[in-house]
Protein backbone atom coordinates (compact mmCIF):
# COMPACT_ATOMS: atom_id res chain seq x y z
CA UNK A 1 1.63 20.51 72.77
CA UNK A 2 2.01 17.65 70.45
CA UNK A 3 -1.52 17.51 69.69
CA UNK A 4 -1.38 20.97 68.32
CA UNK A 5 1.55 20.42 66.29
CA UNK A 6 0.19 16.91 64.66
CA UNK A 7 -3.28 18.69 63.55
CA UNK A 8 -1.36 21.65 62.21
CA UNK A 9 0.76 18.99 59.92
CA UNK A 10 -2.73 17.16 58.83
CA UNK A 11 -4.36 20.34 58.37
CA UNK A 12 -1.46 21.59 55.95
CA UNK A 13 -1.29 17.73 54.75
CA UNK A 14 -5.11 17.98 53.53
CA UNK A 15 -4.93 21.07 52.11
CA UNK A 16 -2.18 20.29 49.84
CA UNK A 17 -4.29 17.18 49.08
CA UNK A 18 -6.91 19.66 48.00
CA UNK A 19 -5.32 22.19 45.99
CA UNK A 20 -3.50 19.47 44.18
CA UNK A 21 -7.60 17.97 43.36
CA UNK A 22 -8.59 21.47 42.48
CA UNK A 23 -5.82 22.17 40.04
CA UNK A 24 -6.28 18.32 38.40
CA UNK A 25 -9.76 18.98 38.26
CA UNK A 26 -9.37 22.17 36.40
CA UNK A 27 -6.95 20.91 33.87
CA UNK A 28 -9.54 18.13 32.86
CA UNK A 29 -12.18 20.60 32.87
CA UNK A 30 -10.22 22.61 30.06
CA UNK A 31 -8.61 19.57 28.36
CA UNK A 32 -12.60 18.71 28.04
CA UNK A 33 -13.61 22.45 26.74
CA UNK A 34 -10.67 22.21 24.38
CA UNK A 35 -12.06 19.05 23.11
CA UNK A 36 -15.45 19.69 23.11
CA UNK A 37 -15.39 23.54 20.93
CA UNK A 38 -12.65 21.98 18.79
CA UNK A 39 -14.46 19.19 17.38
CA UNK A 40 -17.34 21.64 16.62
CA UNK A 41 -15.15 24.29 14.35
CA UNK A 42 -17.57 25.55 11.50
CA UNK A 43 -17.28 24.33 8.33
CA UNK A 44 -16.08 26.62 5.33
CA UNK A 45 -18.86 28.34 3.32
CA UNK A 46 -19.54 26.29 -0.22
CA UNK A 47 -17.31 28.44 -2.68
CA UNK A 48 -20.26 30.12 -5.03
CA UNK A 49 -19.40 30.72 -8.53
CA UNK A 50 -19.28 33.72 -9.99
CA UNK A 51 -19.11 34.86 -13.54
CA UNK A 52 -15.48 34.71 -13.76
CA UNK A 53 -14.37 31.25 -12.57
CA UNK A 54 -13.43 28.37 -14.20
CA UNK A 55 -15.72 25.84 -14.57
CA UNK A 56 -15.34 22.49 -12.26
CA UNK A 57 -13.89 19.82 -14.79
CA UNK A 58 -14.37 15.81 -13.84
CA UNK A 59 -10.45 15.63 -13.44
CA UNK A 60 -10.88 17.26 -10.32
CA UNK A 61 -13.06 14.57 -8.89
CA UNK A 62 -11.48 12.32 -6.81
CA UNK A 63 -13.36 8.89 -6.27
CA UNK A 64 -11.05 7.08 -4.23
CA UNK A 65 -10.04 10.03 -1.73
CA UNK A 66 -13.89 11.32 -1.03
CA UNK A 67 -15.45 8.14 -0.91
CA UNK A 68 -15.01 6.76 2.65
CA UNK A 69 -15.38 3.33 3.60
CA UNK A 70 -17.08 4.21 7.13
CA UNK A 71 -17.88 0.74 8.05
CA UNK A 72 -17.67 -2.97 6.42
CA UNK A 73 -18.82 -6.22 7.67
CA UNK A 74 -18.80 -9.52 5.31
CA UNK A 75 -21.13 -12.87 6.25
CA UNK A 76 -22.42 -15.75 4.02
CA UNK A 77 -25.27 -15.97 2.61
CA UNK A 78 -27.84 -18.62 3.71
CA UNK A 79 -26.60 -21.49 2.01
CA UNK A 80 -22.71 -20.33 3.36
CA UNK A 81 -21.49 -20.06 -0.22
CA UNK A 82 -21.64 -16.64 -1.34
CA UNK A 83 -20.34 -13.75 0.54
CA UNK A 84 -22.31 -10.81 1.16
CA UNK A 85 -20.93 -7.34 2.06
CA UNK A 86 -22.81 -4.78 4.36
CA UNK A 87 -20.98 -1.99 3.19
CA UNK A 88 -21.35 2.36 4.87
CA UNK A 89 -19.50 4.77 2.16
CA UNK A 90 -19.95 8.01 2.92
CA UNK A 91 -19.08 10.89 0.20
CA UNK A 92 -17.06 13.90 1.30
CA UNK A 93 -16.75 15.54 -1.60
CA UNK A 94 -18.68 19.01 -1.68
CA UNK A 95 -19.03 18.82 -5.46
CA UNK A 96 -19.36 16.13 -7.14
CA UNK A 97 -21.71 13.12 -6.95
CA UNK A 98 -20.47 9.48 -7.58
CA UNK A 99 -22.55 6.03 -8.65
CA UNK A 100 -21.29 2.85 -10.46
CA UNK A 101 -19.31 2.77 -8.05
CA UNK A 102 -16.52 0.13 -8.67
CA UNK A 103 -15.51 -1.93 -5.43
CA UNK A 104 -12.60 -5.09 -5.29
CA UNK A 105 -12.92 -7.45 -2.42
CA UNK A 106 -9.68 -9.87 -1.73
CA UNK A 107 -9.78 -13.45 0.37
CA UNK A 108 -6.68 -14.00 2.53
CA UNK A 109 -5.70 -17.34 3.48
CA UNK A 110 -3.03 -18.07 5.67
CA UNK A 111 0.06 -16.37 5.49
CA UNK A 112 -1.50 -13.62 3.38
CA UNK A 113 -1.29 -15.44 0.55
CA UNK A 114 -4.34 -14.25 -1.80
CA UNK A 115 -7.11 -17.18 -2.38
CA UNK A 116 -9.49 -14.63 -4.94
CA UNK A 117 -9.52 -11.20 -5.69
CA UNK A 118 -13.23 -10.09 -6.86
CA UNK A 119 -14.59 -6.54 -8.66
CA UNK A 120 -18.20 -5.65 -8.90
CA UNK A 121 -20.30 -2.48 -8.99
CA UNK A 122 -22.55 -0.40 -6.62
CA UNK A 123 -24.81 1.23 -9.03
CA UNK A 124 -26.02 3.50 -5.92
CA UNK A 125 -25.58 7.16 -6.32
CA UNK A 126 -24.05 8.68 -3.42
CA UNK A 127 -24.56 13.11 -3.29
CA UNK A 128 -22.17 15.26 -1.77
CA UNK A 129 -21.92 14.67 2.02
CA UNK A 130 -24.62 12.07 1.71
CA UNK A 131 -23.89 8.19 2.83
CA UNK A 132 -25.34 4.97 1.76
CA UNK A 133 -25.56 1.50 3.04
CA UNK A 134 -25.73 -0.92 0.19
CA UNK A 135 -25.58 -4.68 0.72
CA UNK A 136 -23.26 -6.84 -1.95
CA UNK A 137 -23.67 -9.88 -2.80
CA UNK A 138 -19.90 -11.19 -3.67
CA UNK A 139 -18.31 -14.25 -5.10
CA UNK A 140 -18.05 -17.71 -3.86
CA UNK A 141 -16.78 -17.76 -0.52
CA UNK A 142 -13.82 -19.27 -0.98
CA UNK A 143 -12.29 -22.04 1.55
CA UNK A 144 -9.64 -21.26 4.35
CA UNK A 145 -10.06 -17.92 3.93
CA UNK A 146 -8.45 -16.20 7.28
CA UNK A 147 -8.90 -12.33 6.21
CA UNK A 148 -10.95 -10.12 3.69
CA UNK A 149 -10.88 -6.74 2.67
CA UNK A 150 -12.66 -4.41 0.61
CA UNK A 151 -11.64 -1.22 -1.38
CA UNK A 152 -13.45 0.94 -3.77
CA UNK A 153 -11.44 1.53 -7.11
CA UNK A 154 -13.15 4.01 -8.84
CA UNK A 155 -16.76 5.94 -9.54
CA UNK A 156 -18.25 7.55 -12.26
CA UNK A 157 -18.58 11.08 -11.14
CA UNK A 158 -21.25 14.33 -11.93
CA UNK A 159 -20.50 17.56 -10.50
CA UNK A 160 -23.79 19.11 -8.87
């Protein structure tokens, strides 16, 4: 008699174990979906001019919002004096491509207190939606530097 009672509690036990797997499982499932078909929405159409419309003017280009830094890393040179700059910028713009493209690099020592701040020029052209990888050679590294950065400041820009 208790044997019939204890296997009709584990019986009930595991299937609540189960159900509670099945409904888990399904929630990832969609949580995945969701995340998977949302990260692939289509992009919008490239507007196409028509006889009407305003031309594009160069005060609508926007260096420092569709050039993208994707990825930076800084090492010495050979001899350990210069710094060199391995730098991914991707443009976002749809319209407009960019080249002298004016970059400032700044040596942190400690406490944040600024040891050089350096500007130079990429003279790469970057297209619309196109990336490059240039590799800059910078200043004099300087001593006890701690942190760097690197920004881009501007870009001479021609609307395609």
């Amino acid at each position: 008699m208790f044997d019939a009672l204890q296997e009709e509690k584990q019986d009930s036990s595991t299937k609540m174990w189960i159900g509670i797997f099945v409904i888990v499982a399904l929630a990832a499932l969609g949580g995945l979906y969701y995340a998977i078909t949302k990260g692939t929405t289509k992009e919008p159409a490239p507007a196409v001019a028509t006889a009407g419309a305003a031309p594009v003017s160069k005060a609508d280009a926007d260096p420092i919002h569709d050039l993208k830094v994707q990825r930076v890393t800084m090492q010495k040179d050979p001899s350990g004096s210069t710094a060199v700059w391995s730098v991914t910028i991707e443009n976002r713009s749809t319209g407009y491509a960019y080249s002298n493209i004016k970059y400032e690099t700044t040596y942190l020592g400690p406490n944040n207190k600024t040891l050089l701040v350096n500007q130079g020029v990429i003279t790469n052209s970057i297209g619309p939606g196109e990336q490059v990888s240039p590799e800059v050679r910078d200043a004099l590294y300087p001593a006890g530097t701690v942190l760097y950065k690197f920004k881009i400041t501007d870009a001479k820009a021609t609307a395609q």
